[in-house]
PDB file of N, CA and C in Angstrom:
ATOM      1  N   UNK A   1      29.934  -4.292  -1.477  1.00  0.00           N
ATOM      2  CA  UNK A   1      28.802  -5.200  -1.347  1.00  0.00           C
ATOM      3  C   UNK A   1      27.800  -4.886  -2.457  1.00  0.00           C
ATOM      4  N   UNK A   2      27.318  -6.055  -3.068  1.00  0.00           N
ATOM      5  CA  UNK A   2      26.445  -5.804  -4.380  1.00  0.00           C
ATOM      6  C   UNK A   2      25.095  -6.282  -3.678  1.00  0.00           C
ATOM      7  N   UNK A   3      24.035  -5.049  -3.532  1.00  0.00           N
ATOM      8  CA  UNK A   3      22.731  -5.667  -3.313  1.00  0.00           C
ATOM      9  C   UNK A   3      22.044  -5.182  -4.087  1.00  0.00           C
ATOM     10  N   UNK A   4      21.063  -6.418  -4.402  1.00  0.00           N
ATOM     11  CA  UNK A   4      19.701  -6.255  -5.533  1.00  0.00           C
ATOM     12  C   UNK A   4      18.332  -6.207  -4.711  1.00  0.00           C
ATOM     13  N   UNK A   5      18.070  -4.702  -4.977  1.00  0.00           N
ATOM     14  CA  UNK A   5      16.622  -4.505  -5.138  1.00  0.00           C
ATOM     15  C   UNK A   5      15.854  -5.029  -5.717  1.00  0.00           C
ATOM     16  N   UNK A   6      14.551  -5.446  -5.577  1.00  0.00           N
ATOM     17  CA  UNK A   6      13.347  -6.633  -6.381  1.00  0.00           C
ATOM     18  C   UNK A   6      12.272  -5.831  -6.034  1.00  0.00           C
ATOM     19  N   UNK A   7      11.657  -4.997  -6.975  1.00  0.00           N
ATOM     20  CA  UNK A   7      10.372  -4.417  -7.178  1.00  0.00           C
ATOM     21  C   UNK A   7       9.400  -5.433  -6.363  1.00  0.00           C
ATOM     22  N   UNK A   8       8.603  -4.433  -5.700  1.00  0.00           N
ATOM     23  CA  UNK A   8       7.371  -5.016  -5.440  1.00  0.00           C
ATOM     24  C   UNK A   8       6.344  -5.854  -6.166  1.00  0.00           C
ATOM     25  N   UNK A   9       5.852  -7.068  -6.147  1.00  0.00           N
ATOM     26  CA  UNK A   9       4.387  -7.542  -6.684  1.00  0.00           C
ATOM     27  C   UNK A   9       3.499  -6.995  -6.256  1.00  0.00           C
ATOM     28  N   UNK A  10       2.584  -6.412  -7.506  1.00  0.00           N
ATOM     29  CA  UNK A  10       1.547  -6.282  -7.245  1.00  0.00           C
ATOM     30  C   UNK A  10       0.109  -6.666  -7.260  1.00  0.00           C
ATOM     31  N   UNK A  11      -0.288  -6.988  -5.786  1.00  0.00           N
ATOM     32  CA  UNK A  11      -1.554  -8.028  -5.889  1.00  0.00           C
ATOM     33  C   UNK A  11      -2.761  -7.703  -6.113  1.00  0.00           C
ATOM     34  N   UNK A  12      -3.317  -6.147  -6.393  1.00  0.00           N
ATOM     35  CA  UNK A  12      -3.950  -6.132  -6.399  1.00  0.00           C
ATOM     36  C   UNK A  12      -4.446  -4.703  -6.743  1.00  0.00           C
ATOM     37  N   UNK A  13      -5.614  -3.876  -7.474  1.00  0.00           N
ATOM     38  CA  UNK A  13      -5.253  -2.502  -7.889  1.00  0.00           C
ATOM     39  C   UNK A  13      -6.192  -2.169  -7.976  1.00  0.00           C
ATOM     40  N   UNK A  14      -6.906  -1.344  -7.513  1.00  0.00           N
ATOM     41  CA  UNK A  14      -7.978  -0.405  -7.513  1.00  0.00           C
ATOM     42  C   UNK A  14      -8.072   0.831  -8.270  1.00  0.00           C
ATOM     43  N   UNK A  15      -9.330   1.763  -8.371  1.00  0.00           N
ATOM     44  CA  UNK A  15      -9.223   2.934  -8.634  1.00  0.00           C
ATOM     45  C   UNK A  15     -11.125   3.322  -8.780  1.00  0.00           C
ATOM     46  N   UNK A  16     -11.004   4.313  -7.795  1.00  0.00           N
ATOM     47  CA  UNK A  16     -12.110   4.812  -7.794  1.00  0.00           C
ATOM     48  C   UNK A  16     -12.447   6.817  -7.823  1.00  0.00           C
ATOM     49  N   UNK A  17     -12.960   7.418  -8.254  1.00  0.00           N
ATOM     50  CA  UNK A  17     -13.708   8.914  -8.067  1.00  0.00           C
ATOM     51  C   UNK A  17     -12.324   9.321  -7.858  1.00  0.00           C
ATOM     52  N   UNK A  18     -10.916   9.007  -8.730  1.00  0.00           N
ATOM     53  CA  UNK A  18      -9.810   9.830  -8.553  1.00  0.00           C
ATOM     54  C   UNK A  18      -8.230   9.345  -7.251  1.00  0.00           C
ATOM     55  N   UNK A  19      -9.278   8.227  -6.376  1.00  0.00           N
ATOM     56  CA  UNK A  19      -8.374   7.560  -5.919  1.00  0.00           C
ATOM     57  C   UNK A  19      -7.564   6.328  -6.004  1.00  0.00           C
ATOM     58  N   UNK A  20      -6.282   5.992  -6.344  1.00  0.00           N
ATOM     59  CA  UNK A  20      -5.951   4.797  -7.104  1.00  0.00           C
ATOM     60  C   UNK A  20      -5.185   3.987  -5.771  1.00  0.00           C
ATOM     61  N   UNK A  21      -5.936   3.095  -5.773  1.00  0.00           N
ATOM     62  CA  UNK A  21      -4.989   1.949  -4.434  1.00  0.00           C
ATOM     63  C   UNK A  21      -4.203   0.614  -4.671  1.00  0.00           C
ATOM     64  N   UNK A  22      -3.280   0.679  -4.259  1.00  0.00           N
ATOM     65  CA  UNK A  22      -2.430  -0.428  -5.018  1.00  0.00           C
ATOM     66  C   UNK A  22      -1.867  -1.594  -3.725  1.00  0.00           C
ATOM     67  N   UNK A  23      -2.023  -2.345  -3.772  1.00  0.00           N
ATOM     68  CA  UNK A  23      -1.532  -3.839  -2.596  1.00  0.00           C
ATOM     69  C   UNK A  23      -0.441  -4.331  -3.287  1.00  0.00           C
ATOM     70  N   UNK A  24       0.628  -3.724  -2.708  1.00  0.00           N
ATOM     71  CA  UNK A  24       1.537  -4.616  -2.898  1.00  0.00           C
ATOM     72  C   UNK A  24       2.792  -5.720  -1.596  1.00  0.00           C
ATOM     73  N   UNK A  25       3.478  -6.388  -2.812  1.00  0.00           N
ATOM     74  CA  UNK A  25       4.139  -7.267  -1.795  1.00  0.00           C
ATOM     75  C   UNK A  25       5.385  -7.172  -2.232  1.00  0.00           C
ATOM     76  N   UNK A  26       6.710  -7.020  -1.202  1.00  0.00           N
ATOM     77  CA  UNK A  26       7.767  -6.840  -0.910  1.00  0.00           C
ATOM     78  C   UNK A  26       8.677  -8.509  -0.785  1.00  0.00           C
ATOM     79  N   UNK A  27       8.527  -9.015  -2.112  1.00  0.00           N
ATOM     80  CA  UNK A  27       9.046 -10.660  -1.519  1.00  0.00           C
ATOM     81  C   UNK A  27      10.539 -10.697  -0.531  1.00  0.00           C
ATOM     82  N   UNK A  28      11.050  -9.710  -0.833  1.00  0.00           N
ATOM     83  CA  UNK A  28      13.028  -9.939  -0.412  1.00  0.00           C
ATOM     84  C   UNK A  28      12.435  -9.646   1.328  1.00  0.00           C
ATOM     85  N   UNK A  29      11.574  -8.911   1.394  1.00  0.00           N
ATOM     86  CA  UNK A  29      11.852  -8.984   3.001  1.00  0.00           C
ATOM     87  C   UNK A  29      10.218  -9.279   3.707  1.00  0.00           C
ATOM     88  N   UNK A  30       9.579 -10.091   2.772  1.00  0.00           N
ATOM     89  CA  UNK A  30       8.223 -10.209   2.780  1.00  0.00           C
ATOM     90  C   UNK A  30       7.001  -9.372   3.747  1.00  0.00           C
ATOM     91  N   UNK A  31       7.261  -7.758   3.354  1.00  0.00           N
ATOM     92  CA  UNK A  31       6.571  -7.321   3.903  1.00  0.00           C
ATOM     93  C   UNK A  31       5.190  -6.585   2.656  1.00  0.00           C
ATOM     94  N   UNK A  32       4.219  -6.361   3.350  1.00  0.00           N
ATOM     95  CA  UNK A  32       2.751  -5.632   2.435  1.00  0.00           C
ATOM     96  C   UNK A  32       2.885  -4.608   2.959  1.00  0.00           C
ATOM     97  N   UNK A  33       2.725  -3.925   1.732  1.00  0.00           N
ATOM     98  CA  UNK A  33       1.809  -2.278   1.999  1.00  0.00           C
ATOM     99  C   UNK A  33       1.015  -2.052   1.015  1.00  0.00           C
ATOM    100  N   UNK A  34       0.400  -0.891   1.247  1.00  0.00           N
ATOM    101  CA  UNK A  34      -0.539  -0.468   0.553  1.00  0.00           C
ATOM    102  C   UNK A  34       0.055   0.613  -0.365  1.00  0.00           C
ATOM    103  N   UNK A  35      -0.424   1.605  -1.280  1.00  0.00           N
ATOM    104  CA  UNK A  35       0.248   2.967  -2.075  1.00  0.00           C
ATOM    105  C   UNK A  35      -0.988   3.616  -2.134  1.00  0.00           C
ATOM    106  N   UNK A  36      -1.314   4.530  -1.843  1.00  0.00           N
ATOM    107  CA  UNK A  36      -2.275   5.710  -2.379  1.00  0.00           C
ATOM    108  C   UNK A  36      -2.087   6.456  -2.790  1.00  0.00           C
ATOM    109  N   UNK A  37      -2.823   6.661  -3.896  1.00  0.00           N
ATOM    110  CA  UNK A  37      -2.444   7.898  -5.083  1.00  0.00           C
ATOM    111  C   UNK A  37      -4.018   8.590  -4.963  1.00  0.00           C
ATOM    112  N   UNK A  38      -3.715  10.216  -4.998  1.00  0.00           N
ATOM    113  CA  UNK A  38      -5.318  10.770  -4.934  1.00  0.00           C
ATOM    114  C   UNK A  38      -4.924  11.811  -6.260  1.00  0.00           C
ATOM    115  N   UNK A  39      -5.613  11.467  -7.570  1.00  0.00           N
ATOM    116  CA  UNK A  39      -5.343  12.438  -8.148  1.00  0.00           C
ATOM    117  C   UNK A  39      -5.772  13.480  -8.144  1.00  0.00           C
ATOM    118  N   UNK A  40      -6.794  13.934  -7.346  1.00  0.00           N
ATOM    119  CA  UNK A  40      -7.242  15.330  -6.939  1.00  0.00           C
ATOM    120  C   UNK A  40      -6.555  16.234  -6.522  1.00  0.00           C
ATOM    121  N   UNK A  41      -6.356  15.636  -4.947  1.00  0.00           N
ATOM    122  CA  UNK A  41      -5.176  16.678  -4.544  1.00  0.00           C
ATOM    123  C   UNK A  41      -3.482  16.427  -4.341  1.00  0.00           C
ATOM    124  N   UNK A  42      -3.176  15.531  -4.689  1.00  0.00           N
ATOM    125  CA  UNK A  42      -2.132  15.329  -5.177  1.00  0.00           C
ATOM    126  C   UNK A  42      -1.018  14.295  -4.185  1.00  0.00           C
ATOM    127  N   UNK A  43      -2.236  13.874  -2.886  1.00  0.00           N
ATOM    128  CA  UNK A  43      -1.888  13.003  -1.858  1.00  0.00           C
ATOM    129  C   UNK A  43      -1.048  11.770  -2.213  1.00  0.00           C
ATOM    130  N   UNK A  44      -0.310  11.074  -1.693  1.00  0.00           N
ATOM    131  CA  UNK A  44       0.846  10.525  -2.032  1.00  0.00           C
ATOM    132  C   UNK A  44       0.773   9.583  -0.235  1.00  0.00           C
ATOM    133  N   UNK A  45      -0.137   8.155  -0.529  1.00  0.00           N
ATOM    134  CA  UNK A  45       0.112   7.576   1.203  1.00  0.00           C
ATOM    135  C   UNK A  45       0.470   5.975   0.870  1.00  0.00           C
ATOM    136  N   UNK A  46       1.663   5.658   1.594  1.00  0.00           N
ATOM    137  CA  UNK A  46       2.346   4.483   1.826  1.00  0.00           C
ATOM    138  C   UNK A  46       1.808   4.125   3.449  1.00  0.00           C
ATOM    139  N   UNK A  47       1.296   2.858   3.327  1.00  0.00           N
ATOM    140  CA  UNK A  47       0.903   2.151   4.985  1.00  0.00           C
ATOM    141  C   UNK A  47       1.845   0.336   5.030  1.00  0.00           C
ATOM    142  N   UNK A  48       2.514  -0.016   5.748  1.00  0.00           N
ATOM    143  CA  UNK A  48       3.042  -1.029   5.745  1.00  0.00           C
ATOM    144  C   UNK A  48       1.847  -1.540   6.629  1.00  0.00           C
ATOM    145  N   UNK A  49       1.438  -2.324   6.310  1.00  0.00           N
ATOM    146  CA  UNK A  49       0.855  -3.893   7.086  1.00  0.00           C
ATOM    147  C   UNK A  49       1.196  -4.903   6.874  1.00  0.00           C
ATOM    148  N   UNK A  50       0.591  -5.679   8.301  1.00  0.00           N
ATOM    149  CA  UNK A  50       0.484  -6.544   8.556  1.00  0.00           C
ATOM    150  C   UNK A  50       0.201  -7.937   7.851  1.00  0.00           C
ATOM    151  N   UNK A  51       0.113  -8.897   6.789  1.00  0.00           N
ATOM    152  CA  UNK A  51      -0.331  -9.658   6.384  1.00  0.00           C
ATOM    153  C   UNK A  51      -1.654 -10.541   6.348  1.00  0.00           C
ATOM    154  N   UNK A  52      -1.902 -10.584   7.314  1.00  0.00           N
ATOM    155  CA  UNK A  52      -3.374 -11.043   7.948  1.00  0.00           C
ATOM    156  C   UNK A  52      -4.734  -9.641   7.866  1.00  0.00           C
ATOM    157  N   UNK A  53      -3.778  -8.144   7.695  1.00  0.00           N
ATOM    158  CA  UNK A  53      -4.432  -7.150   7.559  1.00  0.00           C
ATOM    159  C   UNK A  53      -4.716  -6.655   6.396  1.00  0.00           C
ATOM    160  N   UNK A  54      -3.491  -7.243   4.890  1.00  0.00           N
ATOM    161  CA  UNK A  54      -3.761  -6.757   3.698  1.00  0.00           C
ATOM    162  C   UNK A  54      -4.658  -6.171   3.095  1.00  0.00           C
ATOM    163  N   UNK A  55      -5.470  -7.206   3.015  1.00  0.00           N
ATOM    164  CA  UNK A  55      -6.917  -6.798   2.200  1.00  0.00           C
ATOM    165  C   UNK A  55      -8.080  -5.975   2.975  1.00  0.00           C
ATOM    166  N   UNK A  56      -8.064  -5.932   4.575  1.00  0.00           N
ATOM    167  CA  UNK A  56      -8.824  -4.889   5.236  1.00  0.00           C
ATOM    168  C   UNK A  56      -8.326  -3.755   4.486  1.00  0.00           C
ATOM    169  N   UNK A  57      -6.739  -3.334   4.576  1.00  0.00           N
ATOM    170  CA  UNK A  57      -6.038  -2.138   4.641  1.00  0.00           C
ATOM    171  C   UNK A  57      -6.415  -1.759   2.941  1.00  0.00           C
ATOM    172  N   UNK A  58      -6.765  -2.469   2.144  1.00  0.00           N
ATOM    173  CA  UNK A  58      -6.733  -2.334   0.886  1.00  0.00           C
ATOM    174  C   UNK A  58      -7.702  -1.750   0.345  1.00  0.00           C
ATOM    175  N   UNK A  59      -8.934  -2.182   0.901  1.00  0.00           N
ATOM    176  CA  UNK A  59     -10.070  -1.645   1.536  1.00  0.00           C
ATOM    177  C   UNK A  59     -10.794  -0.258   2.130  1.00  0.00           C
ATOM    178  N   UNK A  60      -9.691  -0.459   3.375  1.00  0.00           N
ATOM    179  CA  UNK A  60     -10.192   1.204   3.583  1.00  0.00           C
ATOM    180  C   UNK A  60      -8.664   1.712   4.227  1.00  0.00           C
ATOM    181  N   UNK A  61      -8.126   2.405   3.375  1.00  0.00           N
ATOM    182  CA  UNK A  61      -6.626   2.219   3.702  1.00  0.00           C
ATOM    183  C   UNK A  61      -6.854   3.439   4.444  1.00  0.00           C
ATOM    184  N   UNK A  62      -7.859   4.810   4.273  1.00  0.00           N
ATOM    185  CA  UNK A  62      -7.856   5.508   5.589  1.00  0.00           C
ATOM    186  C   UNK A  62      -7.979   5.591   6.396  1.00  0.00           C
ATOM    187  N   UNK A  63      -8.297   4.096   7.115  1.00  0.00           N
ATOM    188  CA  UNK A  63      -8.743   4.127   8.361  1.00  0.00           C
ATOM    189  C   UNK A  63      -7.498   3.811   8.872  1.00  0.00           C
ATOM    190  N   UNK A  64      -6.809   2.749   8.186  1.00  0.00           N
ATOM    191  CA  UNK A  64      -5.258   2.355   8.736  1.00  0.00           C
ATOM    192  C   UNK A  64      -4.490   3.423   8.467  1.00  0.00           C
ATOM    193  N   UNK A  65      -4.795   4.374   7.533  1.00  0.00           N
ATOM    194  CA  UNK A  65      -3.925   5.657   8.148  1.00  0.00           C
ATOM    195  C   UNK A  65      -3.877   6.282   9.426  1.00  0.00           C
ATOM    196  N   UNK A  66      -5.346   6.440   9.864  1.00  0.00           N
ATOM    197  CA  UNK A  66      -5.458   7.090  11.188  1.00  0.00           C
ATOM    198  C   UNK A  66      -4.866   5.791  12.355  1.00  0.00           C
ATOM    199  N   UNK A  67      -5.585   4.373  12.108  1.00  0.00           N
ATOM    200  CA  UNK A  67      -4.590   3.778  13.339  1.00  0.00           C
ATOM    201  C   UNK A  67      -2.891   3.947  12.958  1.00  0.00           C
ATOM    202  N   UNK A  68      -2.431   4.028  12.283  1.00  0.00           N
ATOM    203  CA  UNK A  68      -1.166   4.301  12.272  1.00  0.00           C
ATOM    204  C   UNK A  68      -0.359   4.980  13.096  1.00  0.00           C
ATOM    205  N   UNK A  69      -1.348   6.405  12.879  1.00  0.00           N
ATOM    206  CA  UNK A  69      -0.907   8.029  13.397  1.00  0.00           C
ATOM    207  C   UNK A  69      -1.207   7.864  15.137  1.00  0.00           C
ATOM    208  N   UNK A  70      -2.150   6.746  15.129  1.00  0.00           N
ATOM    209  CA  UNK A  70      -2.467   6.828  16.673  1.00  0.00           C
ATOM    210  C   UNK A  70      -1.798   6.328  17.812  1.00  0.00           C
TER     211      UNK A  70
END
């Protein structure tokens, strides 16, 4: 079976005091997440949402870390 992977679009990209946030979109199975990169300490956070939640999560993607964990 031959399947093709299709990179994420990305909608949207931030970067602030060392933290870089990235919105992206998953067209093959149309799902969003978010990517966090902290270049400080070397944090590394993926959050899948919701669609209707994108741009909250994009926003303050630590808070949807903690509802995640909860």
């Amino acid at each position: 079976m031959n399947e093709t992977l299709t990179l994420p679009r990305e909608l949207d990209h931030r970067e602030d005091g060392g933290v870089s946030v990235t919105l992206l979109w998953y067209e093959d199975s149309n799902r969003v997440a978010v990517h966090v990169v902290d270049t400080q300490t070397g944090e590394e956070l993926d959050l899948e949402v919701a669609g209707p939640d994108a741009m909250d999560a994009f926003q303050h993607p630590y808070a949807y870390r903690l509802l995640a964990a909860a």
